[in-house]
N, C-alpha and C. Protein backbone atom coordinates (compact mmCIF):
# COMPACT_ATOMS: atom_id res chain seq x y z
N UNK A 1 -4.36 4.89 8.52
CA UNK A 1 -3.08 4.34 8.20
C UNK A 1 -2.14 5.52 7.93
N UNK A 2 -1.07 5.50 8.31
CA UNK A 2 -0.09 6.92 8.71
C UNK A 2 0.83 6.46 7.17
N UNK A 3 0.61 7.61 6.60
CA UNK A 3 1.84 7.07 5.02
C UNK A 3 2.67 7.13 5.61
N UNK A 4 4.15 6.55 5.39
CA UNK A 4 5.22 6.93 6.17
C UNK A 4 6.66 7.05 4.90
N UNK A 5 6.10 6.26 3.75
CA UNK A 5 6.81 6.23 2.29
C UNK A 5 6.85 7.29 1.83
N UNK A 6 8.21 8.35 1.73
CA UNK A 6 8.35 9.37 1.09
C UNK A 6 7.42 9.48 -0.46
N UNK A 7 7.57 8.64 -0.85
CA UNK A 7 7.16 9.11 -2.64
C UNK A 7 5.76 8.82 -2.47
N UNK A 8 5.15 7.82 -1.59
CA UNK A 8 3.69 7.86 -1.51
C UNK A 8 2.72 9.32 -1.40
N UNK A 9 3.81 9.65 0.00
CA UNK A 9 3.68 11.20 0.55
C UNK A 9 3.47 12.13 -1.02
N UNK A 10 4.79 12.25 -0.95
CA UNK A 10 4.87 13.10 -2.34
C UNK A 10 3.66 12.96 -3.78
N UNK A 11 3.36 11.61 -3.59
CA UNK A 11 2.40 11.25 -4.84
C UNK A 11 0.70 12.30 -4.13
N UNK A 12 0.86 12.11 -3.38
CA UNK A 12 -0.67 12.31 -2.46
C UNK A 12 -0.60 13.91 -2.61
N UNK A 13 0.56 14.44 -1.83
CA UNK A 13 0.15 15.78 -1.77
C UNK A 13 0.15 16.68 -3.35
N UNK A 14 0.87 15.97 -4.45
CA UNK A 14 0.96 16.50 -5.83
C UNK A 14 -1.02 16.03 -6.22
N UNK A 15 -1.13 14.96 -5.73
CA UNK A 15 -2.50 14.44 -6.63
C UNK A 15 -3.32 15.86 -5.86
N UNK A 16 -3.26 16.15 -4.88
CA UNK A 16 -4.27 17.06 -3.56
C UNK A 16 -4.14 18.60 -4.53
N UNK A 17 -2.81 18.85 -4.77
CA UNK A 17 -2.35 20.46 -5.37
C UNK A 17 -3.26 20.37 -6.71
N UNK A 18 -3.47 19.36 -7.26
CA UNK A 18 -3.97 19.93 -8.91
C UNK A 18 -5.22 19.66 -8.65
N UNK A 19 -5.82 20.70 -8.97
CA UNK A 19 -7.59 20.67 -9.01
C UNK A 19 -8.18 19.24 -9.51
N UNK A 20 -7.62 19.08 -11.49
CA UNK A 20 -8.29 18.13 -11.60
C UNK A 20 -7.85 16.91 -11.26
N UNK A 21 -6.66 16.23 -10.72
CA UNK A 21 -6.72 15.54 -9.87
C UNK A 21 -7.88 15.17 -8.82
N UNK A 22 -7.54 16.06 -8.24
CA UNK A 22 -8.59 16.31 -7.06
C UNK A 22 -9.86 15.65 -7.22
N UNK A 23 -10.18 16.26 -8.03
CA UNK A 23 -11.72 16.11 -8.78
C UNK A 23 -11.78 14.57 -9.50
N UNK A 24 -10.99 14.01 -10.07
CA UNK A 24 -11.10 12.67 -10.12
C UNK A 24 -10.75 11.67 -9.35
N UNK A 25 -10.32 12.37 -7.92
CA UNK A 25 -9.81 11.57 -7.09
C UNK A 25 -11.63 11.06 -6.05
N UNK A 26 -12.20 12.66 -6.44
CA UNK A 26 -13.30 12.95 -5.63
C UNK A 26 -14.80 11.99 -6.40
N UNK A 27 -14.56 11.64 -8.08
CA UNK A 27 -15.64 11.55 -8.55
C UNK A 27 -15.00 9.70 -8.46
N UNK A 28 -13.85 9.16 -8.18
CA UNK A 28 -13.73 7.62 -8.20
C UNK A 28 -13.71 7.19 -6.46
N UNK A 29 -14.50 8.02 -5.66
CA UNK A 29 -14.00 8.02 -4.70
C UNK A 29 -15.76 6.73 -3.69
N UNK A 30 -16.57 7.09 -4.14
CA UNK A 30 -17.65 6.71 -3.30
C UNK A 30 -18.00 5.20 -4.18
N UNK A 31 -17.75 5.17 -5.50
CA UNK A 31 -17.79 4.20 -6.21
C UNK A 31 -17.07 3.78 -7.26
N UNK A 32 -16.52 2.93 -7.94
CA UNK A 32 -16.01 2.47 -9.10
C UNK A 32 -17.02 2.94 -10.56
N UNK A 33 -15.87 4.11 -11.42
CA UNK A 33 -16.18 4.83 -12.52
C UNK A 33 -15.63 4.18 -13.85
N UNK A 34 -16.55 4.40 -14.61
CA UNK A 34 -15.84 4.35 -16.19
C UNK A 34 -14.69 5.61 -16.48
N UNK A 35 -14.14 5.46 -17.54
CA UNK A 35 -13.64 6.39 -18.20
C UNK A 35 -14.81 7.59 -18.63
N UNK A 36 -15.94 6.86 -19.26
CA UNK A 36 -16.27 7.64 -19.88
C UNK A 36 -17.04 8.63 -19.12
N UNK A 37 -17.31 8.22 -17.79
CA UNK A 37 -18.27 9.07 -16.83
C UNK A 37 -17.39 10.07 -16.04
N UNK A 38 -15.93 9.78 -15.95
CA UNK A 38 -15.13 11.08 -15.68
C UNK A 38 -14.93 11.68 -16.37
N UNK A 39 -14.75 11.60 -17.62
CA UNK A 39 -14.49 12.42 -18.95
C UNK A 39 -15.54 13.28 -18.96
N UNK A 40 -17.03 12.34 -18.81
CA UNK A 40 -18.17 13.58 -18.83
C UNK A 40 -18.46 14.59 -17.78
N UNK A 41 -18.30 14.19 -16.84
CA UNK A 41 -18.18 15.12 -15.35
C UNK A 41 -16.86 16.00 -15.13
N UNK A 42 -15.61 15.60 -15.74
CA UNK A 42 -14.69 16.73 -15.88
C UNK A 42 -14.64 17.58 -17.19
N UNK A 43 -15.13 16.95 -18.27
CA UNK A 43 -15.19 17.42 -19.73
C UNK A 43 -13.95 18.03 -20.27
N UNK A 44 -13.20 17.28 -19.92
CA UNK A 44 -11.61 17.10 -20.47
C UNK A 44 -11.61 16.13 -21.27
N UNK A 45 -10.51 15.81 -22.17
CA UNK A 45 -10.34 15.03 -23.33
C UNK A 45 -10.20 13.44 -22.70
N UNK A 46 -10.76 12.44 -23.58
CA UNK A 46 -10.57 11.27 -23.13
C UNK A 46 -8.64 10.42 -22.70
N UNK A 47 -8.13 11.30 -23.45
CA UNK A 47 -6.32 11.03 -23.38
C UNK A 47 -6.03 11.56 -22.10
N UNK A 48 -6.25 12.70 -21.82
CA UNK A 48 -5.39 13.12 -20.79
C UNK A 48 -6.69 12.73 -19.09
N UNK A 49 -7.56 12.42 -19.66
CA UNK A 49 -8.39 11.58 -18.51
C UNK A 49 -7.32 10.54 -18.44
N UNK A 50 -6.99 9.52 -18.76
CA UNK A 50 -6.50 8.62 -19.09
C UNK A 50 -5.23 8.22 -18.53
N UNK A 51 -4.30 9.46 -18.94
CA UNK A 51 -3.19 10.02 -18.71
C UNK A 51 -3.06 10.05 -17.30
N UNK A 52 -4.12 10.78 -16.46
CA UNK A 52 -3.89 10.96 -15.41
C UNK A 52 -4.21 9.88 -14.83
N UNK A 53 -5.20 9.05 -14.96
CA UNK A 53 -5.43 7.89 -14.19
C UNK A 53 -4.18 7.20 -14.21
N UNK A 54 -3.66 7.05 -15.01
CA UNK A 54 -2.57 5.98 -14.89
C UNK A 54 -1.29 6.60 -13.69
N UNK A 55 -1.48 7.58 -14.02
CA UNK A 55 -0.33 8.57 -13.37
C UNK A 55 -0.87 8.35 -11.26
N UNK A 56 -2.04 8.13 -11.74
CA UNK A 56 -2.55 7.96 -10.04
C UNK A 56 -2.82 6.54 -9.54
N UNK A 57 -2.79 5.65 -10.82
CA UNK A 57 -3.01 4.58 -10.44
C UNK A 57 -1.54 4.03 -10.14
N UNK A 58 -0.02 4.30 -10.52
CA UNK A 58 0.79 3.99 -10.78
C UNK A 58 1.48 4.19 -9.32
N UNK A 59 0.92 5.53 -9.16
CA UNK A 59 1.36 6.20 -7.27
C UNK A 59 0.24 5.37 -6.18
N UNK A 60 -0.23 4.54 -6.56
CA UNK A 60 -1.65 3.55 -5.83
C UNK A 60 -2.64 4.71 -5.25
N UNK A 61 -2.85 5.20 -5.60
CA UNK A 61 -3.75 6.62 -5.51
C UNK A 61 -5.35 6.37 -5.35
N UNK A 62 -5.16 5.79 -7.39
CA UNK A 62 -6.61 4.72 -7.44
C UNK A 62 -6.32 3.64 -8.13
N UNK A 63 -7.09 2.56 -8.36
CA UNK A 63 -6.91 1.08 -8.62
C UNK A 63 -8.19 0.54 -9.71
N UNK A 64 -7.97 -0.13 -10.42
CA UNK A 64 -8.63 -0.81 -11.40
C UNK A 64 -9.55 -1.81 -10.90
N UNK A 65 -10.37 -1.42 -11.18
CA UNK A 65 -11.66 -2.63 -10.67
C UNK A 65 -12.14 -3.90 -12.18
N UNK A 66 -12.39 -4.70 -12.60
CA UNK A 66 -12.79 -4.79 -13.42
C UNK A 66 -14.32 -5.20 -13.80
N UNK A 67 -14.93 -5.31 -14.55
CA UNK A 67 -16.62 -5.90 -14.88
C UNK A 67 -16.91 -6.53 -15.99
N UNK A 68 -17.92 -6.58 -15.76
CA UNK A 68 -18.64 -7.44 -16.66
C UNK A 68 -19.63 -6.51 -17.16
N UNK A 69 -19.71 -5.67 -18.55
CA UNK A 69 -21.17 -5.31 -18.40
C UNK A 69 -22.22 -5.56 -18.50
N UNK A 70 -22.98 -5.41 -18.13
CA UNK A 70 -24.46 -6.16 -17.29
C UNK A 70 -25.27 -6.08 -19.11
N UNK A 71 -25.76 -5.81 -19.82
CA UNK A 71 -26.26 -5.67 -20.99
C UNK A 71 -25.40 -6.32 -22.24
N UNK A 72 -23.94 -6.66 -22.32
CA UNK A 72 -23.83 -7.31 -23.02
C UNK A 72 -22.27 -8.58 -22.85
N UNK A 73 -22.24 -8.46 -21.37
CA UNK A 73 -21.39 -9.15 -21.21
C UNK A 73 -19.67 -8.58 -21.47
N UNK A 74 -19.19 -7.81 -21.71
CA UNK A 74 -18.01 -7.20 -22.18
C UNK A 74 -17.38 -6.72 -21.15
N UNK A 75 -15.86 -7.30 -21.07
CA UNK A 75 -15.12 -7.07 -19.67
C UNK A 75 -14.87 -5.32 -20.34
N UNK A 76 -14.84 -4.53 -19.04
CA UNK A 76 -14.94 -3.04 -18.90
C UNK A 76 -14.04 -2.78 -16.92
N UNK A 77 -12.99 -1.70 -17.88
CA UNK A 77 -11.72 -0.71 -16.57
C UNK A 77 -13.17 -0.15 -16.10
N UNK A 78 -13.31 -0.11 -14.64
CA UNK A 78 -13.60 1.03 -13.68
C UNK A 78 -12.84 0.99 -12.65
N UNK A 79 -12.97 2.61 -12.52
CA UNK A 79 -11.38 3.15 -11.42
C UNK A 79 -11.93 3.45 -9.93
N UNK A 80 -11.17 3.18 -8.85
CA UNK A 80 -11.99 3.44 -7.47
C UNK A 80 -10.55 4.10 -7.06
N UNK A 81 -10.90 5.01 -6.13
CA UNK A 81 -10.25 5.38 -5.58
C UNK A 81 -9.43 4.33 -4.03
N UNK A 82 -8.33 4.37 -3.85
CA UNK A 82 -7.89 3.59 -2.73
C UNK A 82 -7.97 3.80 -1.21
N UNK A 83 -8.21 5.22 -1.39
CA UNK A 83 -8.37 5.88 0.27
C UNK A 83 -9.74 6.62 0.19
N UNK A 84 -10.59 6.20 1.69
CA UNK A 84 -11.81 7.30 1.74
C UNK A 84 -11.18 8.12 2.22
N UNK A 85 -10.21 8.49 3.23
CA UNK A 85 -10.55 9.75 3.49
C UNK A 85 -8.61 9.83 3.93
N UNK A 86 -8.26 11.31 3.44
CA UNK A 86 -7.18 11.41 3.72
C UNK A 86 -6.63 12.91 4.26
N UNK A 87 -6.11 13.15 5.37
CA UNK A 87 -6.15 13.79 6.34
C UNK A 87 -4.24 14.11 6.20
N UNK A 88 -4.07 15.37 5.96
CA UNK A 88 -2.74 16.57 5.71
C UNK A 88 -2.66 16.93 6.83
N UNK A 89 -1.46 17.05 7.99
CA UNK A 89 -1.62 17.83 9.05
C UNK A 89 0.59 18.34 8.89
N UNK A 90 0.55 19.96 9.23
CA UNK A 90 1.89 20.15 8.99
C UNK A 90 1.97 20.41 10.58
N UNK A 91 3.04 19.74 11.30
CA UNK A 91 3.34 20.07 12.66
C UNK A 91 4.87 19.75 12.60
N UNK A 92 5.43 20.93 13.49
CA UNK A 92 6.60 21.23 14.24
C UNK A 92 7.52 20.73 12.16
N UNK A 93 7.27 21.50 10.85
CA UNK A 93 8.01 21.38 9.82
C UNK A 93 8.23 19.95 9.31
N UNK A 94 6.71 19.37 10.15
CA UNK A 94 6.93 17.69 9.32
C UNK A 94 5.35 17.99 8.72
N UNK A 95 5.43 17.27 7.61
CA UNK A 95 4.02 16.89 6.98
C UNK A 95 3.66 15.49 7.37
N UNK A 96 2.43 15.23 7.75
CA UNK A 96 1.59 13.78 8.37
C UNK A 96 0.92 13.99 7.39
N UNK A 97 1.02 12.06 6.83
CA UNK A 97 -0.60 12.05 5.81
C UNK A 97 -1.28 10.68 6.49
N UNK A 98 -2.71 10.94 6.97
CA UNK A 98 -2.71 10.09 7.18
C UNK A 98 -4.17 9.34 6.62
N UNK A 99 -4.00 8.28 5.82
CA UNK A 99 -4.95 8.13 5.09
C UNK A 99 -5.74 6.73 5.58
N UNK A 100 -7.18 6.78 5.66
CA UNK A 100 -8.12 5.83 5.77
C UNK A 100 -8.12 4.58 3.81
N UNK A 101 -7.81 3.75 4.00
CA UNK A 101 -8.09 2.37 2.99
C UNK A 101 -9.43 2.23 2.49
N UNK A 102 -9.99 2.22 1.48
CA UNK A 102 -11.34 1.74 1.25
C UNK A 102 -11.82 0.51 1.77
N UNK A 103 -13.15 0.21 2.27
CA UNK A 103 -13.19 -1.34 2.25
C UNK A 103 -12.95 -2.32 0.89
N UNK A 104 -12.93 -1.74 -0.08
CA UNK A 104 -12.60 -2.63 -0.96
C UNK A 104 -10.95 -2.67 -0.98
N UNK A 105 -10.12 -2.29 -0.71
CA UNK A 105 -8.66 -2.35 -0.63
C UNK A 105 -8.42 -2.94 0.54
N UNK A 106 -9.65 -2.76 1.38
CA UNK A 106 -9.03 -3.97 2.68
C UNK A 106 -9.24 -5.17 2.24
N UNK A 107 -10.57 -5.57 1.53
CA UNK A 107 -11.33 -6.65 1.21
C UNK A 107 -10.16 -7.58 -0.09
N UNK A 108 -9.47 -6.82 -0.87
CA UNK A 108 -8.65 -6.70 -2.03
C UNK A 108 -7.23 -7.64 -0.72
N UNK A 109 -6.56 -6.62 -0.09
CA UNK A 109 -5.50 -7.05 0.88
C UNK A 109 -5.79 -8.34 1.66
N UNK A 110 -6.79 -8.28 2.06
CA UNK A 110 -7.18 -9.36 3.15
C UNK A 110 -7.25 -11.14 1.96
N UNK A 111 -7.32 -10.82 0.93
CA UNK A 111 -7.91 -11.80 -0.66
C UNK A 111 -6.68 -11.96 -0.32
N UNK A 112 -5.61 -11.25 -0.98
CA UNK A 112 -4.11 -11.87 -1.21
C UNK A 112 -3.18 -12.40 -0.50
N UNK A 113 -3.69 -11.76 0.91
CA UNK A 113 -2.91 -12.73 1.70
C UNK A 113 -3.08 -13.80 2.49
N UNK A 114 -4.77 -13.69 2.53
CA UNK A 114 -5.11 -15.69 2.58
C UNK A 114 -4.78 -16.59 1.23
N UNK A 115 -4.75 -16.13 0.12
CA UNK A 115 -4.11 -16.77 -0.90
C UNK A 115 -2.58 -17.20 -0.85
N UNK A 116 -1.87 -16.15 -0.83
CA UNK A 116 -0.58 -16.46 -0.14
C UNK A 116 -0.18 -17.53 0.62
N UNK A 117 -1.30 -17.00 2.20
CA UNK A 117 -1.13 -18.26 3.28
C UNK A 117 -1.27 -19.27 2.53
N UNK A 118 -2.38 -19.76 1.94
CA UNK A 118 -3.05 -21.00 1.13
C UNK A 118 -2.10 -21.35 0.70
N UNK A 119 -1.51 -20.91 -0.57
CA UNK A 119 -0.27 -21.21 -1.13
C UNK A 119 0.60 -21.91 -0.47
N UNK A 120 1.51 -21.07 0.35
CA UNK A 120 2.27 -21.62 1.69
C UNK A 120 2.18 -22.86 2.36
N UNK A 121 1.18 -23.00 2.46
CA UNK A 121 0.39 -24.32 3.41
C UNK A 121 0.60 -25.52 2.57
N UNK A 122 0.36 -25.23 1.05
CA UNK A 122 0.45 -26.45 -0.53
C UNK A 122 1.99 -26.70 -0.48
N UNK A 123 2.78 -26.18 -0.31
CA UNK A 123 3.76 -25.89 -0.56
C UNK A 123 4.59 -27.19 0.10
């Protein structure tokens, strides 16, 4: 999928420049994380973990999953990343981003807008 939204652009290549970005972009990327398991794998403070998620979740970067936990029932945030794979190319003084969707953001997209239709149809 070719970004073509300036500020998306801009959100992507700022998340790409900062290491730990990067790195939490990389550790919510294959599966849906706790807080507390990026905090331990970056060993940065639980606030500015936090901080930044929102800051990436806000640019749709990554997205909120929610659960159930399995041992005592208690709804629990885990964060997934929105794109597997995202591809920078600079040609002729233009920047291309062009980023692959997770299946769960297709699976997520594809939900809302047969709901929609559904809707529509009641209507």
């Amino acid at each position: 999928m070719l970004i073509k939204d300036r500020t998306m652009k801009n959100s992507i290549l700022r998340a790409l420049a900062d290491p730990i970005d990067t790195e939490i972009i990389r550790i919510v990327g294959a599966e849906a994380r706790p807080v507390a398991d990026i905090v331990e794998q970056l060993q940065i403070s639980t606030s500015s973990t936090y901080r930044r998620l929102k800051n990436l979740e806000e640019t749709g970067i990554v997205f909120i999953e929610r659960f159930l936990e399995e041992n005592t029932g208690t709804p629990s945030n885990r964060y997934r990343a929105s794109f597997s794979h995202i591809n920078v190319s600079f040609n002729h003084n233009e920047t291309t981003i062009d980023a692959e969707p997770t299946t769960k953001v297709i699976e997520q997209t594809y939900h809302l807008f047969s709901t929609l239709r559904n809707r529509g149809r009641k209507l």
